[in-house]
Protein backbone atom coordinates (compact mmCIF):
# COMPACT_ATOMS: atom_id res chain seq x y z
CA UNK A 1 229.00 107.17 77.97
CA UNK A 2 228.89 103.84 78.92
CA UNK A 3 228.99 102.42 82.74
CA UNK A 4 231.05 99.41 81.70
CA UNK A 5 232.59 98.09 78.68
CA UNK A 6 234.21 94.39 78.30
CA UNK A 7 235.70 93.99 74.60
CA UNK A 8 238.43 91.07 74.22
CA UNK A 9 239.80 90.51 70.66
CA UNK A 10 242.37 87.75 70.09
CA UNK A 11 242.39 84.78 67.51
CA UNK A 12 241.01 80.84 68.71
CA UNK A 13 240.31 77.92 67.37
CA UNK A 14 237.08 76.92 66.12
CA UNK A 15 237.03 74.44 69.21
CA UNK A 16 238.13 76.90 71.64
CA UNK A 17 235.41 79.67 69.91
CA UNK A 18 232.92 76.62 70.50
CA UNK A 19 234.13 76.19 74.35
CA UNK A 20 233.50 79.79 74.84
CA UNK A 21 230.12 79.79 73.36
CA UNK A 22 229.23 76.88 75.65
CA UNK A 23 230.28 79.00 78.36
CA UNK A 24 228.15 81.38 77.47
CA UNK A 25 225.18 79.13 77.16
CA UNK A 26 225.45 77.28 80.24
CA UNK A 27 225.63 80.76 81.92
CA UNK A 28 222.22 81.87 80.03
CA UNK A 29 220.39 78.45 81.07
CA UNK A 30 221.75 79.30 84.72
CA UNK A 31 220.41 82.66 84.69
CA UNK A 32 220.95 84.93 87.94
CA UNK A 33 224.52 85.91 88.72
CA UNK A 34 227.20 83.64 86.51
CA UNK A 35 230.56 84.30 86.24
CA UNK A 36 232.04 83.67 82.38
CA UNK A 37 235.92 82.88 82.16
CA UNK A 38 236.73 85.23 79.49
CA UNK A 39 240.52 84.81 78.38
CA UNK A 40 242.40 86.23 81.65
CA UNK A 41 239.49 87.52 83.67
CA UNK A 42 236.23 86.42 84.96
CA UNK A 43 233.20 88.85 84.50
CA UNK A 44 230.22 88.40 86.87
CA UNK A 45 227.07 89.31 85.53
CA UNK A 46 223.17 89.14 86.53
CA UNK A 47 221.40 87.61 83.90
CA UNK A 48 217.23 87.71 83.85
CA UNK A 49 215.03 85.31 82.69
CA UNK A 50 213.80 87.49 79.66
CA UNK A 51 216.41 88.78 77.10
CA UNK A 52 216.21 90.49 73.53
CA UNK A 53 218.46 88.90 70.85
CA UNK A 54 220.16 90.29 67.75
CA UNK A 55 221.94 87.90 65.35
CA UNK A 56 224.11 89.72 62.42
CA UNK A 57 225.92 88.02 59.81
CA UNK A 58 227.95 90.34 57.26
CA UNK A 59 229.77 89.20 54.63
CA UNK A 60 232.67 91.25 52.63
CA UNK A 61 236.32 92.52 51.91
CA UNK A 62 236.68 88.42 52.66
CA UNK A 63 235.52 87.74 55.87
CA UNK A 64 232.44 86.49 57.54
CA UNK A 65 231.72 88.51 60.47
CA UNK A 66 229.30 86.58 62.71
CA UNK A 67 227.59 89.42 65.60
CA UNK A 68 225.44 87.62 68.70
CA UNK A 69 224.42 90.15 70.63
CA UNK A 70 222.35 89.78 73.71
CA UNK A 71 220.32 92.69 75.81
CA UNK A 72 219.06 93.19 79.39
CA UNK A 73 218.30 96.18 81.59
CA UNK A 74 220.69 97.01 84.43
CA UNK A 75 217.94 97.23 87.28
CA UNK A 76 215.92 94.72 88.57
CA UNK A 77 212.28 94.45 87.40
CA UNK A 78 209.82 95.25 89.96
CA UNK A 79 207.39 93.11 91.07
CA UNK A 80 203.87 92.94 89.36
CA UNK A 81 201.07 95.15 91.26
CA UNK A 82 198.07 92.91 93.44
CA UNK A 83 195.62 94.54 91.63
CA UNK A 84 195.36 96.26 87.99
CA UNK A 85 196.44 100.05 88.08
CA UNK A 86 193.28 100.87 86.69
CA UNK A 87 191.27 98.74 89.63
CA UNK A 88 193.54 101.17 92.05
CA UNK A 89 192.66 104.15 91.03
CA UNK A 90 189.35 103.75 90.88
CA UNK A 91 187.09 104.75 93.60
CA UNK A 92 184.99 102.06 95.55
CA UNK A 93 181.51 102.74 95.39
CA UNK A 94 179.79 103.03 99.18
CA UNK A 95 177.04 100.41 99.79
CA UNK A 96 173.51 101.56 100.23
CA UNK A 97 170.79 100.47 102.56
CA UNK A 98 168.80 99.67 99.62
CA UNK A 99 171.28 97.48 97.98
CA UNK A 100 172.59 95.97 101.56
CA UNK A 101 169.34 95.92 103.79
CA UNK A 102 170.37 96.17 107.57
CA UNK A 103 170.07 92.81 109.60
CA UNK A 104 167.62 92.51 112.45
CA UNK A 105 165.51 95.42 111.04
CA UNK A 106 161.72 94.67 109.72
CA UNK A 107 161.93 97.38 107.35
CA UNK A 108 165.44 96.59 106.10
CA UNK A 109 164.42 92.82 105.85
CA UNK A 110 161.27 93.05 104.07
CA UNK A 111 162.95 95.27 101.24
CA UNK A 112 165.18 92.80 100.67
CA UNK A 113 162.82 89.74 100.07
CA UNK A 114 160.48 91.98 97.39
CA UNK A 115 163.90 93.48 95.97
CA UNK A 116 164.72 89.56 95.40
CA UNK A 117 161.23 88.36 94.25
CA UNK A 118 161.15 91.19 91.55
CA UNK A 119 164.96 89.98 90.61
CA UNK A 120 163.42 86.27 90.20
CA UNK A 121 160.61 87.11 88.24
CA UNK A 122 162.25 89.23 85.71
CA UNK A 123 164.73 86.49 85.13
């Protein structure tokens, strides 16, 4: 079951049918919430940036039968994460003393100059 149908079927002129499809563009460049004039009534609708398109043409028993049809979720997208999901879920790996020496220690200081010498030298 739908939530909400809208179906209006009544006979125009091709300028009127272009006037409504003009409508209907200049709501789609606008984007957000537009109202469209549709015959008697005026249907609000929140339209996103990003849409998926379907474009039908049949021919047959006659007729032409020309389908534009246009798709959008209901809710709102959420926002893009900081950070990758992966990144999050992760665990952070703790520093070491060896890979961090301490500041204002001898021990911790000296370490850390060899550490870098050895890193130079193999480069």
């Amino acid at each position: 079951m739908k939530d909400f149908k809208f179906e209006q079927k009544r006979s125009l002129s091709r300028f009127e049918a272009a006037d409504q499809l003009s409508a209907l563009a200049a709501a789609l460049r606008k984007g957000g919430e537009v109202e469209l004039e549709l015959g008697a009534g005026t249907l609000s609708l929140r339209i996103p940036d990003d849409l998926r398109s379907e474009v039908e043409i049949e021919i047959g028993d006659g007729e032409v039968e020309l389908e534009i049809e246009f798709t959008w979720p209901t809710a709102s997208p959420r926002p893009a994460p900081s950070r990758p999901a992966e990144a999050a879920d992760k665990p952070v790996p703790a520093k070491t003393a060896a890979a961090r020496p301490a500041r204002g220690t001898t021990t911790g200081s000296s370490r850390g100059k060899s550490a870098k010498r050895s890193a130079t030298k193999a480069s």
